[in-house]
Protein backbone atom coordinates (compact mmCIF):
# COMPACT_ATOMS: atom_id res chain seq x y z
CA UNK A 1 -56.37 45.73 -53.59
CA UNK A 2 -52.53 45.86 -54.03
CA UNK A 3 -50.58 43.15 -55.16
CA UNK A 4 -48.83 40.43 -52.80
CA UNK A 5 -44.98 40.76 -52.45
CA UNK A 6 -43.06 38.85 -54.11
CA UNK A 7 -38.90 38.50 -52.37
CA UNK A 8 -36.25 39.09 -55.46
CA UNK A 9 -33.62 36.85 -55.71
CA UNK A 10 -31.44 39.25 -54.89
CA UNK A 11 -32.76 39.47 -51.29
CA UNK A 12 -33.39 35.35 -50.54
CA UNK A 13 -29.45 35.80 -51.65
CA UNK A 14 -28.29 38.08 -49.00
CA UNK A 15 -30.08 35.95 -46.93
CA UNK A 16 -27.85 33.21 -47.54
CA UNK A 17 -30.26 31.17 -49.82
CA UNK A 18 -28.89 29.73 -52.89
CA UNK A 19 -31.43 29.30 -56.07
CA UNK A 20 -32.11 25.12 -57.03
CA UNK A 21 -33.23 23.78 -60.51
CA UNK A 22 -37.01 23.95 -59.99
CA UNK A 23 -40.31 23.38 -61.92
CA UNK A 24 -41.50 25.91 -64.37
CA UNK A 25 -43.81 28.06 -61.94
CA UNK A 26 -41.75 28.01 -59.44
CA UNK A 27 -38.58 29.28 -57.93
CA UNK A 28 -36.72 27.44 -55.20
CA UNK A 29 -33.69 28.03 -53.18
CA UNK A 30 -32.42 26.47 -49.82
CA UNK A 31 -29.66 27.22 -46.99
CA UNK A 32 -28.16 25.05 -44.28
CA UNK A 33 -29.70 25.80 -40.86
CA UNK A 34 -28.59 25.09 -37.23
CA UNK A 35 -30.26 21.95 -37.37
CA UNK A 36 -31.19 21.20 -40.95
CA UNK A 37 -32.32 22.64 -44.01
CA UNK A 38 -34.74 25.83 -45.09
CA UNK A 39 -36.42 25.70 -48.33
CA UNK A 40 -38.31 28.92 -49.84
CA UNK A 41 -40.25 28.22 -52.72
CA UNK A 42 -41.97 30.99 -54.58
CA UNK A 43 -44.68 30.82 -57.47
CA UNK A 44 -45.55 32.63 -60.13
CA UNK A 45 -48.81 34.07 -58.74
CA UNK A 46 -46.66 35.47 -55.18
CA UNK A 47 -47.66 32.32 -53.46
CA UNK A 48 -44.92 31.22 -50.80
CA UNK A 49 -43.76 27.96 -49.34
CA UNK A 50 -41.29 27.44 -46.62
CA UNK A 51 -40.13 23.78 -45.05
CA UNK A 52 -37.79 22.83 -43.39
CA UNK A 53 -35.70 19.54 -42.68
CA UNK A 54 -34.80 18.25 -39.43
CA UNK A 55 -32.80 15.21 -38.37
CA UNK A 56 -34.37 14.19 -41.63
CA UNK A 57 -38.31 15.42 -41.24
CA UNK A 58 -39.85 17.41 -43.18
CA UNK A 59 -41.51 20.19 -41.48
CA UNK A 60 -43.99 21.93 -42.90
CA UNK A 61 -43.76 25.88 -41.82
CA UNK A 62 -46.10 28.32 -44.07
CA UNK A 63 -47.85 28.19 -47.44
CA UNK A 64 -49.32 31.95 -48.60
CA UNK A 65 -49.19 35.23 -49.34
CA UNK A 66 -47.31 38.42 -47.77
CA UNK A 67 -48.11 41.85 -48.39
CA UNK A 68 -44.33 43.37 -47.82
CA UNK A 69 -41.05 42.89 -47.63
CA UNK A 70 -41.51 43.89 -43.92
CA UNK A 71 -44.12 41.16 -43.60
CA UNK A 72 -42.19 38.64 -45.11
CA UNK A 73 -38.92 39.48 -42.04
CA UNK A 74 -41.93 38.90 -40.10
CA UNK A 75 -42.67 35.94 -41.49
CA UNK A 76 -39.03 34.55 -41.24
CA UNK A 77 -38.77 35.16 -37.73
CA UNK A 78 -41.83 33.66 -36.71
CA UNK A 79 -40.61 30.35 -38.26
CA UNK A 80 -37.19 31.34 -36.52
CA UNK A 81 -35.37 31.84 -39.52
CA UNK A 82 -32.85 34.39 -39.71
CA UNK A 83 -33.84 37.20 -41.88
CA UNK A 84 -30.80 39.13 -41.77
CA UNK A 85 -27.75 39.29 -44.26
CA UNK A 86 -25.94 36.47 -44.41
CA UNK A 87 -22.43 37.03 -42.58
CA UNK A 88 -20.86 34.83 -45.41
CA UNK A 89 -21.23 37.54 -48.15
């Protein structure tokens, strides 16, 4: 059985997410959206969380594992969040 994948910072930053002070276990970073805000949390184990805020909900969106970084686009789109490099950078 392989491991789950796990997105490097590096990539959640050419997304356009920035990294936020988090608890120990966990890594978070957010980015404005159309209509809110998108929060990626990642844990230690590969375990993923993504929410999102809008008009001041909080929407819940996916909790799990992915196997790829290929999966995890998938993932982003499905949610319709961009998964492409940030036009900012």
């Amino acid at each position: 059985m392989s491991s789950p994948y796990q997105p490097s910072a590096e990539l959640l930053l050419t997304f356009g997410f920035a990294r936020y002070a988090s608890p120990p276990g966990q890594t978070r970073y957010s980015r404005a959206s159309d209509c809110g805000q998108e929060t990626l949390i990642v844990y230690e184990d590969a375990e993923l969380t993504l929410l999102e805020v809008v008009q001041g909900q909080l929407l819940y969106s996916f909790q799990g594992r992915v196997a790829s970084e290929a999966e995890f686009r998938v993932l982003l789109r499905q949610v319709n969040w961009s998964a492409e490099i940030s036009p900012t950078l």
